[in-house]
N, C-alpha and C. Protein backbone atom coordinates (compact mmCIF):
# COMPACT_ATOMS: atom_id res chain seq x y z
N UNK A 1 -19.27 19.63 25.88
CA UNK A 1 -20.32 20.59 26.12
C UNK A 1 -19.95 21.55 27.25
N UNK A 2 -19.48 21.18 28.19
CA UNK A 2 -18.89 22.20 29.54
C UNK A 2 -17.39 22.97 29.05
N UNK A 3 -16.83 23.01 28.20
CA UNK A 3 -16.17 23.69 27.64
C UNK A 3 -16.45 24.37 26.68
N UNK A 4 -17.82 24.56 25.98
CA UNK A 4 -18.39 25.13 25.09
C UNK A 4 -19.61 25.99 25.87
N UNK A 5 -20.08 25.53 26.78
CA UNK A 5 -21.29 26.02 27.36
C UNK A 5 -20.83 27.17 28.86
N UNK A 6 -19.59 26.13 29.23
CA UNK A 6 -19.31 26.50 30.80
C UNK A 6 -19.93 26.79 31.97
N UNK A 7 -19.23 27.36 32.77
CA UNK A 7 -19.97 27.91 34.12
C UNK A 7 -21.35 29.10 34.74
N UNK A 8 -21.22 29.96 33.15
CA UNK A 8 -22.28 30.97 33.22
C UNK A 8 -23.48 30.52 33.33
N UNK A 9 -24.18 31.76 34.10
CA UNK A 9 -24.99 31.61 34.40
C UNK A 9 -26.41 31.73 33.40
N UNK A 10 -26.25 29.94 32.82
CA UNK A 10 -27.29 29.66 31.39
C UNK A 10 -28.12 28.51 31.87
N UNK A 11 -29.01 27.96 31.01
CA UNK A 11 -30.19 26.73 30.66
C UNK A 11 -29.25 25.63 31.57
N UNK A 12 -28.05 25.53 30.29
CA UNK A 12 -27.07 24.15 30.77
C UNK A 12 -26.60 24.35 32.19
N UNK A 13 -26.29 24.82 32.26
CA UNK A 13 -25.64 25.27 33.81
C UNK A 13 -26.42 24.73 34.68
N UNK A 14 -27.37 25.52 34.99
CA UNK A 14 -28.22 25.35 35.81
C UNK A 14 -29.01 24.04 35.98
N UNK A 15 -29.26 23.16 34.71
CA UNK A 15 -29.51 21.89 34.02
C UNK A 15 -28.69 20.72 35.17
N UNK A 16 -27.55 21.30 34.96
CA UNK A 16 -26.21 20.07 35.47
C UNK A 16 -26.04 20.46 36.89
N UNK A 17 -26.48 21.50 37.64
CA UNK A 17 -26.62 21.93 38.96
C UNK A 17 -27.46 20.94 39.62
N UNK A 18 -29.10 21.47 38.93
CA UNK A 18 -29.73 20.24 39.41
C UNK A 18 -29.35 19.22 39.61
N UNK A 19 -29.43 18.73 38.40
CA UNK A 19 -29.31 17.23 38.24
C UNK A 19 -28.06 16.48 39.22
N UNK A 20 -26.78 17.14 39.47
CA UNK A 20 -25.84 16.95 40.80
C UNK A 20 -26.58 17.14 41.85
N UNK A 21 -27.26 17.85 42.28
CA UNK A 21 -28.00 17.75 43.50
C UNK A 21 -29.16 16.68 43.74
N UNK A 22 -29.71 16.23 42.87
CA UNK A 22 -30.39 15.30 43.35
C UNK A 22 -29.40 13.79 43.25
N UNK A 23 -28.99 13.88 42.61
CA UNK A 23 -27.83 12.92 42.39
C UNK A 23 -26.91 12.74 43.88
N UNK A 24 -26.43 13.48 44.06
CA UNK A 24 -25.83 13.79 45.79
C UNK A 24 -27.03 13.10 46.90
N UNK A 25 -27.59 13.25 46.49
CA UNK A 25 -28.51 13.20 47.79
C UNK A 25 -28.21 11.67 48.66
N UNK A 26 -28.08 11.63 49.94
CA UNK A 26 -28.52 10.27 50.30
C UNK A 26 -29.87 10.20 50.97
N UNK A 27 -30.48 8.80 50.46
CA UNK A 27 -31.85 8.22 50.74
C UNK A 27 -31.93 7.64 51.22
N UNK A 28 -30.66 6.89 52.00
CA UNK A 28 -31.05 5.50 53.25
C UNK A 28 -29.68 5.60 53.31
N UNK A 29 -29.26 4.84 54.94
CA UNK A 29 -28.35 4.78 55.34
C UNK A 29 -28.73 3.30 56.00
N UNK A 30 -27.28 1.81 56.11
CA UNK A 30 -27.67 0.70 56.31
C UNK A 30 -26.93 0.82 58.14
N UNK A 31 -27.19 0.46 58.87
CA UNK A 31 -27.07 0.26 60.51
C UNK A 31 -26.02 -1.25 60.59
N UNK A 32 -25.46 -0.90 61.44
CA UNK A 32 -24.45 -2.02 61.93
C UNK A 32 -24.70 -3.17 62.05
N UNK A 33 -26.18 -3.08 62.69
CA UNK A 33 -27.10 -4.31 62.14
C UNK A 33 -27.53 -5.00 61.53
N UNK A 34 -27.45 -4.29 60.42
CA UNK A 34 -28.04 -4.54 59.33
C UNK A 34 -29.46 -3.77 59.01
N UNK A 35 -29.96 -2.94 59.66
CA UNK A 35 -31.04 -2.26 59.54
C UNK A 35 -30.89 -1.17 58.82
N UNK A 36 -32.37 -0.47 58.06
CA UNK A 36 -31.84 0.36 56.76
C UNK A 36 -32.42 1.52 58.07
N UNK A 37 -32.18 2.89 57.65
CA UNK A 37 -32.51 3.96 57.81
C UNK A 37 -32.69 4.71 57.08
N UNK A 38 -34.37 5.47 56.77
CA UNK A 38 -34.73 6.50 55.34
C UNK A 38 -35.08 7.73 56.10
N UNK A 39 -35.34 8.03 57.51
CA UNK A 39 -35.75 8.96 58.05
C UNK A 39 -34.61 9.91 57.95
N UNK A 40 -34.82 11.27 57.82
CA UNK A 40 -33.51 12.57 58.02
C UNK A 40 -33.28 12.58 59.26
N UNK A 41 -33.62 12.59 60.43
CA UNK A 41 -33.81 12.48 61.91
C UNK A 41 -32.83 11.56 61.96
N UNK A 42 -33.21 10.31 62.03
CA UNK A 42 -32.67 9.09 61.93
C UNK A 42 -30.99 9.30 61.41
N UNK A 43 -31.15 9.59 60.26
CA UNK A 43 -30.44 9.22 59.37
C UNK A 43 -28.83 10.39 60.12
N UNK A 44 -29.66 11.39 60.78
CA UNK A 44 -28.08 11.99 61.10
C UNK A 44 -28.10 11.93 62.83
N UNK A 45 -28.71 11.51 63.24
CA UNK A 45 -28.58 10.63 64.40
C UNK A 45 -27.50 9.29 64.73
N UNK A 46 -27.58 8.67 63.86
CA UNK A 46 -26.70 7.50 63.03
C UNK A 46 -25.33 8.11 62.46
N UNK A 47 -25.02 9.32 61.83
CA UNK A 47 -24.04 9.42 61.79
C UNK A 47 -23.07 9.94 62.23
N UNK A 48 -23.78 10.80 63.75
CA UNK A 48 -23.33 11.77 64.35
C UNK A 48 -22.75 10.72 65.31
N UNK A 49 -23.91 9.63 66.03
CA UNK A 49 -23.49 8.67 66.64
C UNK A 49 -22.19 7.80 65.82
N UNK A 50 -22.10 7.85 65.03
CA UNK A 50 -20.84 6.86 64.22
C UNK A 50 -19.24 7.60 65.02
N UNK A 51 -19.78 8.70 64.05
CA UNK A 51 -18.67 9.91 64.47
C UNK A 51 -18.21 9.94 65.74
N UNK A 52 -18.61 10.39 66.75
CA UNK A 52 -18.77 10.33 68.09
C UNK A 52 -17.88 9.09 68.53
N UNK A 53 -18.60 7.77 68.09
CA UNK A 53 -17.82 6.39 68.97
C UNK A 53 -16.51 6.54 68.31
N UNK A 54 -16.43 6.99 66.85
CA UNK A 54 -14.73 6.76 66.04
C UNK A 54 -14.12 7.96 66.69
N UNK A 55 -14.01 8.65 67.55
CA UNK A 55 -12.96 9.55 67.53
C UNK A 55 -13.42 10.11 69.04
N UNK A 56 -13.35 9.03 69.73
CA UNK A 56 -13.87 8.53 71.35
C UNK A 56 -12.78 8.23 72.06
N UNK A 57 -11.88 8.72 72.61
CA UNK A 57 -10.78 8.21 73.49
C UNK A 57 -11.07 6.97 74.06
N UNK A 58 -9.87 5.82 74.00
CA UNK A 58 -10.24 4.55 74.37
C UNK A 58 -8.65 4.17 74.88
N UNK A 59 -8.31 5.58 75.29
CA UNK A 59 -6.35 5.07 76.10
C UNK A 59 -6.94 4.32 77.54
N UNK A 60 -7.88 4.93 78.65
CA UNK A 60 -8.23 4.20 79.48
C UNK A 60 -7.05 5.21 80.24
N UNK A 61 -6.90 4.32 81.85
CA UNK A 61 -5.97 5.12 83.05
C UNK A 61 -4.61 3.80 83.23
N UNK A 62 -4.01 3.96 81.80
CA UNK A 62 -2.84 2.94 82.04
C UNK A 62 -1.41 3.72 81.91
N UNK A 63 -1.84 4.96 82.40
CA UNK A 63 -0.40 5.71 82.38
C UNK A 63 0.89 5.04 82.47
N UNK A 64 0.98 4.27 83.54
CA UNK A 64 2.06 3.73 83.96
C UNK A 64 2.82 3.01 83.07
N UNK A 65 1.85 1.62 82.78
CA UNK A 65 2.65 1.25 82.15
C UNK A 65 2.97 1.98 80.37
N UNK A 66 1.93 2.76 80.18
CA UNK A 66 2.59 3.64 78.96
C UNK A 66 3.70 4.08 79.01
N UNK A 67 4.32 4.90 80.40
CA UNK A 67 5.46 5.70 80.10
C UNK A 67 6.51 4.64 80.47
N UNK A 68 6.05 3.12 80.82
CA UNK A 68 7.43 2.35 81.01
C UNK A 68 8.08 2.17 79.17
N UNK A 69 7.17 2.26 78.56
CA UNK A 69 7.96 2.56 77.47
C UNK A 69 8.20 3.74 76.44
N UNK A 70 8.05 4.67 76.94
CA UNK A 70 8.71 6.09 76.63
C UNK A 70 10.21 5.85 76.86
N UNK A 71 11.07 6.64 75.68
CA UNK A 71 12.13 6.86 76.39
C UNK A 71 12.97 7.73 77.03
N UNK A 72 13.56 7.60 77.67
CA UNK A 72 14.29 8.50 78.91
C UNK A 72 14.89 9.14 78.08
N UNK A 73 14.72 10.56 78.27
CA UNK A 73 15.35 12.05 77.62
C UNK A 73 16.40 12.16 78.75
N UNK A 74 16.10 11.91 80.14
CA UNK A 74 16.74 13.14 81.12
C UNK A 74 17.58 12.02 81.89
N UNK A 75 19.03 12.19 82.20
CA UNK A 75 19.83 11.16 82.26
C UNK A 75 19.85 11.03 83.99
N UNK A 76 19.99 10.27 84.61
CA UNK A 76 20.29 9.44 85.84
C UNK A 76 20.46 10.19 87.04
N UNK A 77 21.51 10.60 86.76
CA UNK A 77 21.83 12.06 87.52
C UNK A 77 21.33 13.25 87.52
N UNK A 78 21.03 13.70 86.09
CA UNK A 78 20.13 14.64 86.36
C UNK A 78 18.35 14.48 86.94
N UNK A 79 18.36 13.47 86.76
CA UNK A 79 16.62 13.42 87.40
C UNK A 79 16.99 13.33 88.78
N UNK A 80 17.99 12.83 89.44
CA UNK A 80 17.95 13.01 90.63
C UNK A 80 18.14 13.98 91.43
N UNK A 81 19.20 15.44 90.50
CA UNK A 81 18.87 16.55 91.14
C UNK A 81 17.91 17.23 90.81
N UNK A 82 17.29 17.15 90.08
CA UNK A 82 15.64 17.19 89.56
C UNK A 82 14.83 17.32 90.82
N UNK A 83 14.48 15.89 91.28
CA UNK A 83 13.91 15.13 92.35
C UNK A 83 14.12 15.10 93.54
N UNK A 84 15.50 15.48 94.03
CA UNK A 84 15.93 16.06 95.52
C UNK A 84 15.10 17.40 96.25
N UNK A 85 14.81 17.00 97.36
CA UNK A 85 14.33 18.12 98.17
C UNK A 85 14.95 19.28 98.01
N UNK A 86 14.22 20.27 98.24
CA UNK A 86 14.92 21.69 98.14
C UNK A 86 15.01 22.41 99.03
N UNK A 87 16.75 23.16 98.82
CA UNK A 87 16.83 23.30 100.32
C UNK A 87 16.27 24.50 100.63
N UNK A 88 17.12 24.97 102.10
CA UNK A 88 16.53 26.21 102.31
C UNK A 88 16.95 27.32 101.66
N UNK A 89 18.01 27.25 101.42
CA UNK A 89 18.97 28.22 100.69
C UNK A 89 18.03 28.95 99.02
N UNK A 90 17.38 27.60 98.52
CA UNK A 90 16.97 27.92 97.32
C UNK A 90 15.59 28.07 97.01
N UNK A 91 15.06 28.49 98.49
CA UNK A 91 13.71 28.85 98.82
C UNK A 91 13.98 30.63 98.54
């Protein structure tokens, strides 16, 4: 029928528009708890909050030992003239 009827703008069309839209819809959402949620308020309160905690930085201040396992790009010698005071000359 959608290859005979298609996308124009007809009866059927518009028929199968609907009917996807109410179909789409969500009517409750279930809580971590186990608690249901039917309110719209609610309901994107709950998922904004979901959102929010999943994509929440949780590295914390452990730099240190993070970069003890990075590995060394810059070799021995060169970090140390890196890291040497500078003289006057190259002020």
């Amino acid at each position: 029928m959608w290859l005979e009827k298609g996308d124009r703008n007809s009866k059927f069309f518009h028929q199968f528009a609907s009917e996807r839209r109410r179909t789409n819809k969500i009517k409750k959402l279930v809580t971590e708890e186990g608690g249901v949620v039917t309110e719209e308020g609610e309901m994107q309160a709950l998922v904004s909050g979901y959102y929010k905690i999943l994509f929440e930085s949780h590295a914390g201040d452990r730099l240190d030992e993070l970069l003890q396992h990075a590995l060394v790009k810059v070799p021995g010698e060169m970090k140390q003239a890196l890291c040497r005071e500078i003289s006057t000359m190259e002020n």
